[in-house]
Protein backbone atom coordinates (compact mmCIF):
# COMPACT_ATOMS: atom_id res chain seq x y z
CA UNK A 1 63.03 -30.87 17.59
CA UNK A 2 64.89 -32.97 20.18
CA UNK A 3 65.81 -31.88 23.38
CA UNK A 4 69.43 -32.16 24.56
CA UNK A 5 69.39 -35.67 25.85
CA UNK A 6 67.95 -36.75 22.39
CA UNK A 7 64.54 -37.59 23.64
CA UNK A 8 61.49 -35.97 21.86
CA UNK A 9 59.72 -33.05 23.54
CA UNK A 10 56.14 -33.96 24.43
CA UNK A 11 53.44 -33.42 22.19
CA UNK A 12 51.61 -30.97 24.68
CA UNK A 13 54.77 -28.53 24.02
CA UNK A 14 55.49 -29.17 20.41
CA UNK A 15 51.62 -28.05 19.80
CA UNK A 16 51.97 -24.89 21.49
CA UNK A 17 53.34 -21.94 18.83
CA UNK A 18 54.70 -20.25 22.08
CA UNK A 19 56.92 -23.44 23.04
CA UNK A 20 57.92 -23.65 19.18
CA UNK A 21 58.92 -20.11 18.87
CA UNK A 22 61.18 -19.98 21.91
CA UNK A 23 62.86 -23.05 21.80
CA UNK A 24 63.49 -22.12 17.56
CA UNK A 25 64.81 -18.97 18.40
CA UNK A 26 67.15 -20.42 20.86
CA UNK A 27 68.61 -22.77 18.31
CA UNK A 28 68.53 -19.35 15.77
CA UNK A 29 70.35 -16.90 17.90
CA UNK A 30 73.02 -19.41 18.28
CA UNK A 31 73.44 -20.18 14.81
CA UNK A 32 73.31 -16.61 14.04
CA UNK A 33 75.73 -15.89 16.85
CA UNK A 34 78.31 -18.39 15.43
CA UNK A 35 77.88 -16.70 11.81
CA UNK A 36 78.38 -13.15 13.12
CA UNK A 37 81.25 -14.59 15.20
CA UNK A 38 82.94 -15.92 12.40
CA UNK A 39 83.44 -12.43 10.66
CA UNK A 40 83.98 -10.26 13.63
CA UNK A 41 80.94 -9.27 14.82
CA UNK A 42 77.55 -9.52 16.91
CA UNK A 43 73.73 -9.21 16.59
CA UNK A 44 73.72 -5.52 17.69
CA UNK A 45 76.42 -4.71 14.98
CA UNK A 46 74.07 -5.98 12.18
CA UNK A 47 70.79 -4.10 13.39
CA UNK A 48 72.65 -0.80 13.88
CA UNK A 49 73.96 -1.30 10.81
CA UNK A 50 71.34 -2.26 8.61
CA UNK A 51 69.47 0.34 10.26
CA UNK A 52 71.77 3.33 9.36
CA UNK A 53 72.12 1.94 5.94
CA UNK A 54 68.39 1.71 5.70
CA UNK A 55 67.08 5.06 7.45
CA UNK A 56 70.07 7.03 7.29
CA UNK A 57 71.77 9.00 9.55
CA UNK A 58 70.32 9.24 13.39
CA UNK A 59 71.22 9.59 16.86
CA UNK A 60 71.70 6.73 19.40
CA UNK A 61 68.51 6.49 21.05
CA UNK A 62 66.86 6.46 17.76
CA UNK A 63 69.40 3.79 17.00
CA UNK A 64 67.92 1.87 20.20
CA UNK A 65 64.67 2.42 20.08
CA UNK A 66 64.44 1.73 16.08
CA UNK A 67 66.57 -1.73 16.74
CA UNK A 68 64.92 -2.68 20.13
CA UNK A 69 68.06 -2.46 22.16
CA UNK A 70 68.83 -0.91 25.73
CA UNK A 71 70.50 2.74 25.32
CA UNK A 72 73.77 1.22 27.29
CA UNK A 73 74.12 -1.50 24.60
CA UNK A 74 74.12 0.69 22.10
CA UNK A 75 76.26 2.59 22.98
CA UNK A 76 78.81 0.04 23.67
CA UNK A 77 77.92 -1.32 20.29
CA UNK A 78 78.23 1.81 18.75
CA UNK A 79 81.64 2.32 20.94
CA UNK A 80 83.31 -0.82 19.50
CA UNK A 81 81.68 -0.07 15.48
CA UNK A 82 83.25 3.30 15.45
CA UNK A 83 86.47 1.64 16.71
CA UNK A 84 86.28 -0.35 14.14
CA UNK A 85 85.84 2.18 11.44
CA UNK A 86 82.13 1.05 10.45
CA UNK A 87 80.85 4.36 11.91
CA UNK A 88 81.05 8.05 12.67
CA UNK A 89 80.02 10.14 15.44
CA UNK A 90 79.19 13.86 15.20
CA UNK A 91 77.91 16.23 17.07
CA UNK A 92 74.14 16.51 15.81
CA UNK A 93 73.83 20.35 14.52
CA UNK A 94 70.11 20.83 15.77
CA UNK A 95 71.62 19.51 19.46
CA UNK A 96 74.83 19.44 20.23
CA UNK A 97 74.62 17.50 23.29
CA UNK A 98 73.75 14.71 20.99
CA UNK A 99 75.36 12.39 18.71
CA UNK A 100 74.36 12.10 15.29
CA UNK A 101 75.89 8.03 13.68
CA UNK A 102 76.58 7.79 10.08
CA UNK A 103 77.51 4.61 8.53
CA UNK A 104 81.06 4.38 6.67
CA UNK A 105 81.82 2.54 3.49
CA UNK A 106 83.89 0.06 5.66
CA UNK A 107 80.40 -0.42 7.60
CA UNK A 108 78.55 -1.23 4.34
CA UNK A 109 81.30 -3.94 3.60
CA UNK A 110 80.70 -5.28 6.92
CA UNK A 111 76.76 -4.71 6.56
CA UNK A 112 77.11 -6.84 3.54
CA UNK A 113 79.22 -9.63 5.62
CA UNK A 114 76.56 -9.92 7.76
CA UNK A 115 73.89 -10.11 5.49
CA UNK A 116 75.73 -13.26 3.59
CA UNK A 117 76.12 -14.71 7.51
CA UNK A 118 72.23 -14.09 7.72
CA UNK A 119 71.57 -15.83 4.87
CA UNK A 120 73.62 -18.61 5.29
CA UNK A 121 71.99 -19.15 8.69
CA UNK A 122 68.59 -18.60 7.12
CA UNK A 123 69.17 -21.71 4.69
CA UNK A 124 70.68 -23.97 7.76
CA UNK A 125 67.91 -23.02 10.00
CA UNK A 126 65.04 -23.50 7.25
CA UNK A 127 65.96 -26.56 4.97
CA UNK A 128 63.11 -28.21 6.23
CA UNK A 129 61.11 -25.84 4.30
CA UNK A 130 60.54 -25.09 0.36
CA UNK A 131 61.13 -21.78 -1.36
CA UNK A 132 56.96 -21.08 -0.58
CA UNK A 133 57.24 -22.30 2.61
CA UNK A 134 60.08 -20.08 3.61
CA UNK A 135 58.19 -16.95 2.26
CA UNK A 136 54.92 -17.88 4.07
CA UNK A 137 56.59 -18.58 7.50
CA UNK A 138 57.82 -15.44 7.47
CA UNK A 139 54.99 -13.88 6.23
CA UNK A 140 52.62 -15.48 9.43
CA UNK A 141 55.80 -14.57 12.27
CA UNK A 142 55.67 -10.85 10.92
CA UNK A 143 51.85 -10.80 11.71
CA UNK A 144 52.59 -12.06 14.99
CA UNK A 145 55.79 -9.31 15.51
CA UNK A 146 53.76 -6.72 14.01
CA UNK A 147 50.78 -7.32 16.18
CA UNK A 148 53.24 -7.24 19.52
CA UNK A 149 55.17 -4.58 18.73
């Protein structure tokens, strides 16, 4: 990877998986960004999402906590999904001072937006890489996730 001036970074950094991770995921969350902007929507929207659609059901914090984002972003994410129509609030039946989110068929259309965005930005980010390649890198960064989380 280049920097921004079009020099390359020194070998010092590019040897250190720390270094390569951040400055990867920098270049990811834009792409990413750019997809999600192109159909309407934002990171938060897609893990919400793809968390209702996989779990079912739940309240915000379990939304937040689940997805890894702040309780104030979600619910401003939530705010602008329901307003959209990709979600439902109600009042959760065991708690009523708590909201319960349900995913809508709109939100599955949308879910399945995003996921084609993902992927897109999945094959941009990772033609470098074969089909076993691909499978293995991911394999080694959900050890590393897994063992920080």
């Amino acid at each position: 990877m280049e920097t921004a001036g079009g020099d390359r970074a020194p070998e010092r950094l590019r040897s250190t998986a720390s270094w390569l991770i951040t400055h990867t995921a920098t270049h990811a969350g834009r792409l990413v960004a750019e997809a999600f902007a192109g159909i309407g929507a934002r990171r938060y929207h897609y893990a919400l999402l793809s968390a209702l659609d996989e779990f079912g059901p739940a309240s915000q914090a379990a939304l937040g906590r689940r997805c890894g984002i702040d309780r104030s972003d979600v619910v401003a994410a939530i705010n602008e999904l329901a307003a959209d129509g990709f979600v439902v609030r109600s009042p959760d039946p065991a708690d009523r001072r708590r909201n319960v989110i349900t995913v809508t068929e709109a939100g599955l259309r949308q879910l399945e937006r995003g996921y084609r965005a993902v992927e897109a930005v999945q094959d941009e980010l990772l033609a470098p890489l074969s089909a076993g390649e691909r499978r293995e890198l991911v394999r080694l960064l959900r050890l590393v996730y897994d063992g920080v989380s």
